[in-house]
C-alpha atoms as a PDB file:
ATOM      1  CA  UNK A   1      21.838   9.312 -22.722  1.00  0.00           C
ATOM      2  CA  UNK A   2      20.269   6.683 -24.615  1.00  0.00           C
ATOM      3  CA  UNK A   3      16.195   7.120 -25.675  1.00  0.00           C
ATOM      4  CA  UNK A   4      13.798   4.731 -24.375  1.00  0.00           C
ATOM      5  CA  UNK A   5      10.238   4.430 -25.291  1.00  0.00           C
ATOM      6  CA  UNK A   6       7.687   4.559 -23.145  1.00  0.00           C
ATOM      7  CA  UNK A   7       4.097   3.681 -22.856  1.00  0.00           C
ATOM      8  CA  UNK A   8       1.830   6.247 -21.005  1.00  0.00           C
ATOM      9  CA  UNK A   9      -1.233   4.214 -19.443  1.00  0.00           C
ATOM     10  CA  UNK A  10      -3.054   7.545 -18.411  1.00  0.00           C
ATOM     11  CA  UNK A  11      -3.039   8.612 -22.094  1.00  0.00           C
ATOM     12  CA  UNK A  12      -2.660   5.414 -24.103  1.00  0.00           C
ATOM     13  CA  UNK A  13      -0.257   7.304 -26.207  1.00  0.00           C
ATOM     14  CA  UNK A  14       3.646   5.961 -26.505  1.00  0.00           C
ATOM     15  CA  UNK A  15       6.722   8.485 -26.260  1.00  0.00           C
ATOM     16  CA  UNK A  16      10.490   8.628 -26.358  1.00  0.00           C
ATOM     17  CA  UNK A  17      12.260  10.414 -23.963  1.00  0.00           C
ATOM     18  CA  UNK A  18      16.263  10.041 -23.212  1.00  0.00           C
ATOM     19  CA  UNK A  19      15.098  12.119 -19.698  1.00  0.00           C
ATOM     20  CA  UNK A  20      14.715   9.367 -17.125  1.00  0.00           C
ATOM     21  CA  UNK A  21      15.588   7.829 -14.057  1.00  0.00           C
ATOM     22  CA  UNK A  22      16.793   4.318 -13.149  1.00  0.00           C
ATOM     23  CA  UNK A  23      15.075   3.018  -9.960  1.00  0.00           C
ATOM     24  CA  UNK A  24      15.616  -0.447  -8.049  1.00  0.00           C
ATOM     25  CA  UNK A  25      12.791  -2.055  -6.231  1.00  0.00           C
ATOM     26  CA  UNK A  26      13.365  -5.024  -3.872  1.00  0.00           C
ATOM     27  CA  UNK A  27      10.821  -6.989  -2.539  1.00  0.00           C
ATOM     28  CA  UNK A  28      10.938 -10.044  -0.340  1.00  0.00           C
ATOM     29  CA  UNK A  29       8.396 -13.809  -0.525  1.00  0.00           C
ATOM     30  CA  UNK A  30       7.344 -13.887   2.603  1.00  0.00           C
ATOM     31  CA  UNK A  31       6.908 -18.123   2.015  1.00  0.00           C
ATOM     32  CA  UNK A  32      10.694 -18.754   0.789  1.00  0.00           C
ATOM     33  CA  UNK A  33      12.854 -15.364   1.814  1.00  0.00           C
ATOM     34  CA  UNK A  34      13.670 -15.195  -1.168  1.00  0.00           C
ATOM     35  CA  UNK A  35      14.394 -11.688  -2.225  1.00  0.00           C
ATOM     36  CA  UNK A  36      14.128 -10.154  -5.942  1.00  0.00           C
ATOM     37  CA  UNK A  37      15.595  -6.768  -6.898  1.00  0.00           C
ATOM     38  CA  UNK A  38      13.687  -5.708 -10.558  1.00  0.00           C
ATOM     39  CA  UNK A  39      14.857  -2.608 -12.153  1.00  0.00           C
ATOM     40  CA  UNK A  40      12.417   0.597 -14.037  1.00  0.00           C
ATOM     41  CA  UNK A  41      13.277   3.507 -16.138  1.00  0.00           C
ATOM     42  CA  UNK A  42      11.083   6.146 -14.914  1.00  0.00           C
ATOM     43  CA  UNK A  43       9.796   9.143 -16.912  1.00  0.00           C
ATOM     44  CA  UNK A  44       7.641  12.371 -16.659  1.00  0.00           C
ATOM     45  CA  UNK A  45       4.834  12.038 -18.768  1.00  0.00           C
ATOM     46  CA  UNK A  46       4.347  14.481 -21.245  1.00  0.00           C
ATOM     47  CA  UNK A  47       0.997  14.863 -20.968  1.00  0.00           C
ATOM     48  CA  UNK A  48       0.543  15.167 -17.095  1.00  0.00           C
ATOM     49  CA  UNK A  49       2.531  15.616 -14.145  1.00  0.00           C
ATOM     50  CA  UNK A  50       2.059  11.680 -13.342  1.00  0.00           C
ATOM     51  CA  UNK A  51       5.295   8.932 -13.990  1.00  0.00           C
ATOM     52  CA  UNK A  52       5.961   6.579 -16.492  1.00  0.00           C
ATOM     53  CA  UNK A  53       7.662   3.264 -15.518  1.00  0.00           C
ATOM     54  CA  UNK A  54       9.065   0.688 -17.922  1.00  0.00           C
ATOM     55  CA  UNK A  55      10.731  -2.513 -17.053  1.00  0.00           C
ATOM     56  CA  UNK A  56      14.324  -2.983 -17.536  1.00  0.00           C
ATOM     57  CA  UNK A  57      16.768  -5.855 -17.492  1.00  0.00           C
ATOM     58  CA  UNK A  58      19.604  -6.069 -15.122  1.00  0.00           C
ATOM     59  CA  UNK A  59      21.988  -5.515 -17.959  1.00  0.00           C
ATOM     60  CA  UNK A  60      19.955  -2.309 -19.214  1.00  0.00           C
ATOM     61  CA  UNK A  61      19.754  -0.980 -15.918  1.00  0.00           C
ATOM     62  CA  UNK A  62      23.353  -1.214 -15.395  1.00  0.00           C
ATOM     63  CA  UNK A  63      24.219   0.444 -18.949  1.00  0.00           C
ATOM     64  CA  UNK A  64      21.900   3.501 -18.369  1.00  0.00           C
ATOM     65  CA  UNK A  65      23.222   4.894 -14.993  1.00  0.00           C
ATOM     66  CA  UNK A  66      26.698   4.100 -16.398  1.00  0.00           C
ATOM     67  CA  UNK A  67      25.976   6.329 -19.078  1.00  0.00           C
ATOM     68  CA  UNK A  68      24.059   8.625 -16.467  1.00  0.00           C
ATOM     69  CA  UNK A  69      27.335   8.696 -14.353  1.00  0.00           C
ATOM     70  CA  UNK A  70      29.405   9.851 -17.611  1.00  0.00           C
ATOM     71  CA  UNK A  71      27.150  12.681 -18.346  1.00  0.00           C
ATOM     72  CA  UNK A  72      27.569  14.200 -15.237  1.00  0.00           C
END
């Protein structure tokens, strides 16, 4: 899988790590009802036990669990 940086807030230290999740969130305006899907690469910090999250594109997103579906 392809190796994304991340940046660790807890620490304040950046890492690279190919290890990671793709997660979708979708939330909903309550004024329009207009709803907005945005997609994260999440990591294990290094340092801790917390997450790392990074904000990726649509196009990202759908690159890295193709890739993640070819490695299994």
């Amino acid at each position: 899988m392809t190796e994304v940086e991340f940046y660790d807030v807890k620490t304040k230290d950046k890492f690279k790590t190919s290890e990671f999740d793709v997660r979708e969130k979708t939330s909903t305006n309550e004024n329009t009802g207009n709803t907005t899907t945005r997609f994260f690469a999440v990591a294990k910090s290094p340092a801790g036990t917390h997450e790392c999250w990074r904000v990726l594109g649509k196009n990202d997103a759908e690159k890295y669990q193709a890739e993640a579906k070819k490695a299994v």
